[in-house]
Structure formats: C-alpha cells, structure tokens
C-alpha atoms as a PDB file:
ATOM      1  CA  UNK A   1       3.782 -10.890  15.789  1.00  0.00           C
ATOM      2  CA  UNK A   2       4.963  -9.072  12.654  1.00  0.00           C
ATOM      3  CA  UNK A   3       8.605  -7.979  13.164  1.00  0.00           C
ATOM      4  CA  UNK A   4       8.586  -3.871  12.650  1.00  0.00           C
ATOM      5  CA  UNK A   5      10.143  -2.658   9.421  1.00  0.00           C
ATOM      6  CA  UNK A   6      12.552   0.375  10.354  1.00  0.00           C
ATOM      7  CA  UNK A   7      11.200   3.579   9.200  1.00  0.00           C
ATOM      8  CA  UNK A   8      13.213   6.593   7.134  1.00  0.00           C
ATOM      9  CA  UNK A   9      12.561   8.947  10.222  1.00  0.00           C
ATOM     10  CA  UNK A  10      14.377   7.272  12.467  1.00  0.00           C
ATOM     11  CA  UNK A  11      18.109   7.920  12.912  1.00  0.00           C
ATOM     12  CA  UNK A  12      20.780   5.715  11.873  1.00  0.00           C
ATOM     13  CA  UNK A  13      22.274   4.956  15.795  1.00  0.00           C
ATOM     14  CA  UNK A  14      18.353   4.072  16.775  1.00  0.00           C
ATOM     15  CA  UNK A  15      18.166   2.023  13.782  1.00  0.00           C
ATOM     16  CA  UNK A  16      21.543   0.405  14.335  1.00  0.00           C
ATOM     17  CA  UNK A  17      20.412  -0.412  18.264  1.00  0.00           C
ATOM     18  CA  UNK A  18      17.443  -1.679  17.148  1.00  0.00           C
ATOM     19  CA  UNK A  19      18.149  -3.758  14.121  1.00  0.00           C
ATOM     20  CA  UNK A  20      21.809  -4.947  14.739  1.00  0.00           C
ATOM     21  CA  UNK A  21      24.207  -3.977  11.753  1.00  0.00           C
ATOM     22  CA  UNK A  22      22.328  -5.359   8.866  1.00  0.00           C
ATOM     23  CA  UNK A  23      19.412  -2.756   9.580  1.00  0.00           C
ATOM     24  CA  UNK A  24      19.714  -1.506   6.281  1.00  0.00           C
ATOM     25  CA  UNK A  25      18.587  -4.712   4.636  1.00  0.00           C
ATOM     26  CA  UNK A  26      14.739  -4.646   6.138  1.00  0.00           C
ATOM     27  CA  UNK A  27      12.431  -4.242   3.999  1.00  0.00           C
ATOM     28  CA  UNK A  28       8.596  -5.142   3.444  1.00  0.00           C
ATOM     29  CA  UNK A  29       7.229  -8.596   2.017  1.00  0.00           C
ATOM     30  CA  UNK A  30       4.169  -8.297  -0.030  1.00  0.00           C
ATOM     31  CA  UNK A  31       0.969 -10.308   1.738  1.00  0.00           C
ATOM     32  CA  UNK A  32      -0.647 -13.347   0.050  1.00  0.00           C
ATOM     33  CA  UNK A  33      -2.998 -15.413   0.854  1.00  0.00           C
ATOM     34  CA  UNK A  34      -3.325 -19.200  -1.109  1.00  0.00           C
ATOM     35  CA  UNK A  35      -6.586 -21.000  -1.532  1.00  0.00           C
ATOM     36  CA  UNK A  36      -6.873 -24.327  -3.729  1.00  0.00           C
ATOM     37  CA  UNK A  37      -9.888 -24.156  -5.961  1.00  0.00           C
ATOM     38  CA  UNK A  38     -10.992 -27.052  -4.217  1.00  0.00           C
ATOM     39  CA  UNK A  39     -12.022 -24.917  -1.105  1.00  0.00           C
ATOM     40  CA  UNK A  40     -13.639 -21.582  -3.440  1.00  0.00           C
ATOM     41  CA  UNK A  41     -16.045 -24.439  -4.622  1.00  0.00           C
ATOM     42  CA  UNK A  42     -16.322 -26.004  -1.547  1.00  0.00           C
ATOM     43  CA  UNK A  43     -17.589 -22.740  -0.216  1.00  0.00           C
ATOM     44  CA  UNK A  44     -19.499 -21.437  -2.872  1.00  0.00           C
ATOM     45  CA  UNK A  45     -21.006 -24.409  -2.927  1.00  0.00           C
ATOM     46  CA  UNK A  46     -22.066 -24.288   0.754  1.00  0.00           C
ATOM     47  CA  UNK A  47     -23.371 -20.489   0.563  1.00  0.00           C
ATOM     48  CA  UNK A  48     -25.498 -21.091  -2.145  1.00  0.00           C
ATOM     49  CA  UNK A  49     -27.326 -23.882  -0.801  1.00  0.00           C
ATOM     50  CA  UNK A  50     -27.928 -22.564   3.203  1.00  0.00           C
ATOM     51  CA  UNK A  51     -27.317 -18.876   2.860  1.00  0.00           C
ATOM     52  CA  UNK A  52     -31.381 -18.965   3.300  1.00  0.00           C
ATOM     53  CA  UNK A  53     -31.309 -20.927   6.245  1.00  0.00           C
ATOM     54  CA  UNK A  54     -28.373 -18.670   7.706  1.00  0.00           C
ATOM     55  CA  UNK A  55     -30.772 -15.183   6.954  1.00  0.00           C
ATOM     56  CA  UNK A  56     -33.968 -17.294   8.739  1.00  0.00           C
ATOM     57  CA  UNK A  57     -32.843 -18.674  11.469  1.00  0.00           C
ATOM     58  CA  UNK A  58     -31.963 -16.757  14.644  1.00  0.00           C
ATOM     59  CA  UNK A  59     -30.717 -17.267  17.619  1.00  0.00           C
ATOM     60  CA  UNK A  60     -34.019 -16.508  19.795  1.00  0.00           C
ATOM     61  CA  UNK A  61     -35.606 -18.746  17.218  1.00  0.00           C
ATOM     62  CA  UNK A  62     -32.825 -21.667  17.885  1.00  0.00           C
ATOM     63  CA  UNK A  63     -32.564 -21.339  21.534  1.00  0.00           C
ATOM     64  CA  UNK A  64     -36.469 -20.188  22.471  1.00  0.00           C
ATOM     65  CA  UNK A  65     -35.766 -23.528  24.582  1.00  0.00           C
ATOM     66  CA  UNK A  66     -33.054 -22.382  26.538  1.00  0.00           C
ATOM     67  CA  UNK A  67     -34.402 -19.346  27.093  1.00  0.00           C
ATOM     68  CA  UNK A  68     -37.702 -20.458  28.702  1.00  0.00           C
ATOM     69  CA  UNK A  69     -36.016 -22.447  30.835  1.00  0.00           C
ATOM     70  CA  UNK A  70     -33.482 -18.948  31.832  1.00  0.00           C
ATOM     71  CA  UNK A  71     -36.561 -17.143  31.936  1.00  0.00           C
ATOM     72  CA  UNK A  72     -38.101 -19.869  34.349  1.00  0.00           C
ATOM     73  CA  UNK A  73     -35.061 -19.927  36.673  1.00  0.00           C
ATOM     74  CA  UNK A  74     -34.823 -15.597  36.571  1.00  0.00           C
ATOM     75  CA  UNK A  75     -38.541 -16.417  38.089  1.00  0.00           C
ATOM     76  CA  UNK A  76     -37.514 -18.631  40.569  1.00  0.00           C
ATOM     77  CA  UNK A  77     -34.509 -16.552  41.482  1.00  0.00           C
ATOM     78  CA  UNK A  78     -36.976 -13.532  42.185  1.00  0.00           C
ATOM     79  CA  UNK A  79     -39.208 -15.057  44.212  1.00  0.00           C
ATOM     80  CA  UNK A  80     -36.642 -16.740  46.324  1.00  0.00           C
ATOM     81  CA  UNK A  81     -35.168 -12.909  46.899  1.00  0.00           C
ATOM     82  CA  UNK A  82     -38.567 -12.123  47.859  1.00  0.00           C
ATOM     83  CA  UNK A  83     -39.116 -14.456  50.108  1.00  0.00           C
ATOM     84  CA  UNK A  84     -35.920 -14.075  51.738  1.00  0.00           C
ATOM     85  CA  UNK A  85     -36.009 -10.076  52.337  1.00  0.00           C
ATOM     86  CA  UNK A  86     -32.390  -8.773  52.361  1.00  0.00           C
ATOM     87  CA  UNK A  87     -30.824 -11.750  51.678  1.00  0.00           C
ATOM     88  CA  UNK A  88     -27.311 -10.868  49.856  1.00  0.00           C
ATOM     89  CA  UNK A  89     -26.983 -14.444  48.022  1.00  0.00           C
ATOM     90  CA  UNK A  90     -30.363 -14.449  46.689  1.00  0.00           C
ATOM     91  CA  UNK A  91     -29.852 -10.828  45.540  1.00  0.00           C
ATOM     92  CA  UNK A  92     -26.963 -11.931  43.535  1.00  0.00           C
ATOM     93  CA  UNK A  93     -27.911 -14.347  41.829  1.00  0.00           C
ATOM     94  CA  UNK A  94     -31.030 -12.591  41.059  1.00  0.00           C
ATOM     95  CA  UNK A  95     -29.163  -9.955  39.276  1.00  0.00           C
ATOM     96  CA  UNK A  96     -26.825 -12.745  37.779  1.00  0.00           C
ATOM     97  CA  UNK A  97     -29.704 -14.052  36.150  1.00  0.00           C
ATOM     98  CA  UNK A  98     -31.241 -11.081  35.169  1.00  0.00           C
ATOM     99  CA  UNK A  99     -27.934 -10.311  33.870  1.00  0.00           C
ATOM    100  CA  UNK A 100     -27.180 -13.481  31.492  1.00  0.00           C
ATOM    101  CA  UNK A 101     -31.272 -13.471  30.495  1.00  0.00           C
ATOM    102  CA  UNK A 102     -30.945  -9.475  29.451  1.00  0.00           C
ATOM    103  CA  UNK A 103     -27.071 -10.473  27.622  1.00  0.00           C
ATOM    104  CA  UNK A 104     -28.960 -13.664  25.901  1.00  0.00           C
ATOM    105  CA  UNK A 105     -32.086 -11.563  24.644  1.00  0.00           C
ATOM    106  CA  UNK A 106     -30.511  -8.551  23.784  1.00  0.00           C
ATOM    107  CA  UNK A 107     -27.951 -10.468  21.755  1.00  0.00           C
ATOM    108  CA  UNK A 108     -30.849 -12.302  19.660  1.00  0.00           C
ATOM    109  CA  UNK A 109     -32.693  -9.007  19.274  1.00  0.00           C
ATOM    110  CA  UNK A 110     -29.673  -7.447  17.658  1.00  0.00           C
ATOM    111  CA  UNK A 111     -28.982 -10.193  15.563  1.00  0.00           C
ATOM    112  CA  UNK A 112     -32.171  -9.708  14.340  1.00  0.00           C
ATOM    113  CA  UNK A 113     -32.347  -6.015  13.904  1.00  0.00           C
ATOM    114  CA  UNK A 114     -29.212  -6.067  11.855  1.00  0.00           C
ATOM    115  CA  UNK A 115     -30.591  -8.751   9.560  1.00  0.00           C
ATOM    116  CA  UNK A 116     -33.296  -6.777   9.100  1.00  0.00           C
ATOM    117  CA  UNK A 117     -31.229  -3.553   8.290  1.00  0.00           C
ATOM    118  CA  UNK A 118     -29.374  -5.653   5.505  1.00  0.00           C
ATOM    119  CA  UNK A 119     -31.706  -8.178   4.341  1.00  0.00           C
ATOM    120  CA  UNK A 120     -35.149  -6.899   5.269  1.00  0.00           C
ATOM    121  CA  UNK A 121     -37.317  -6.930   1.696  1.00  0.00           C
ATOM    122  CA  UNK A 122     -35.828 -10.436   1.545  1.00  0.00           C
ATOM    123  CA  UNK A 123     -37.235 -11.986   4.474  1.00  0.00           C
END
C-alpha cells in the first residue's frame, strides 16, 4: 500500500499527528517501470506469431467439450427434479447447474461479441 503524501490543505497539527515531526520532508517519487530488451523482444516476438490464434480461438470453441458434457448433466439435473416433484435438493442443484451452464455460455458469447466489435472485418 502506497504511504499517503500529506496534502497543502491540511493543517500543520493534523499533519504533525499524522506524519511525526519530519512531515515536512514527504514528498512524491516519480513511477518507473524497468523492462530488459530481452523481454520487449520476447514479447513482440510472441504477439506477432499467435496474435491470430488469440483473435480465432474462443472459449465456446475451446471448451465445446466441457460444455456438452454441462449441458448433459443440466439435462439430467432437470429430469431428476421432475421426477422427484418438490424435491428441494434436486431443485437446487437444478438451478446450480443452470446457473454455472448460463455463467459458462454467456461468458463465451461475450468474448465473442467483443471480438467482433474490435476485430470484426478481420475475422
């Protein structure tokens, strides 16, 4: 956590509770950031060669196994609520299915909308 630099608006005695006596000697260091060439060519290096795999591939496209298999246990979870009418347990983990099937999808079709947005004439 970044200490906070005393501000002009506050009063001296604030300051002086805050700070301790040498409150007067804050002041703000400039941010840098250090990177060895090494890792801009490392990178550059690695965007130019996948950054069409990273625009093509999606995550409905990467995981249309393990969402089959969601989808397949959202159908079992159903008909196990049906067949047991009222049944709290089966009700919840219905809707917990339903739940992390919707979350999974939703989150692909987004991905893919947004690539669209920025990269659509490309792909």
């Amino acid at each position: 956590m970044r200490p906070v630099i005393p501000s002009e608006s506050e009063n001296d005695n604030t300051l002086f509770m805050k700070y301790g006596s040498c409150y007067r000697q804050y002041y703000e260091l400039p941010i840098s950031y250090f990177r060895p060439t090494t890792d801009a060519r490392v990178l550059s290096w690695l965007q130019n060669r996948h950054w069409i795999s990273a625009l093509t591939k999606t995550s409905l496209v990467a995981n249309s196994e393990s969402y089959t298999n969601q989808i397949e246990e959202l159908t079992r979870s159903v008909q196990d609520y049906h067949k047991k009418k009222n049944s709290q347990l089966a009700k919840q983990q219905m809707m917990k299915n339903v739940q992390r099937t919707l979350g999974a999808n939703a989150k692909g079709i987004a991905e893919l909308l947004l690539k669209y947005q920025l990269f659509g004439r490309f792909l």
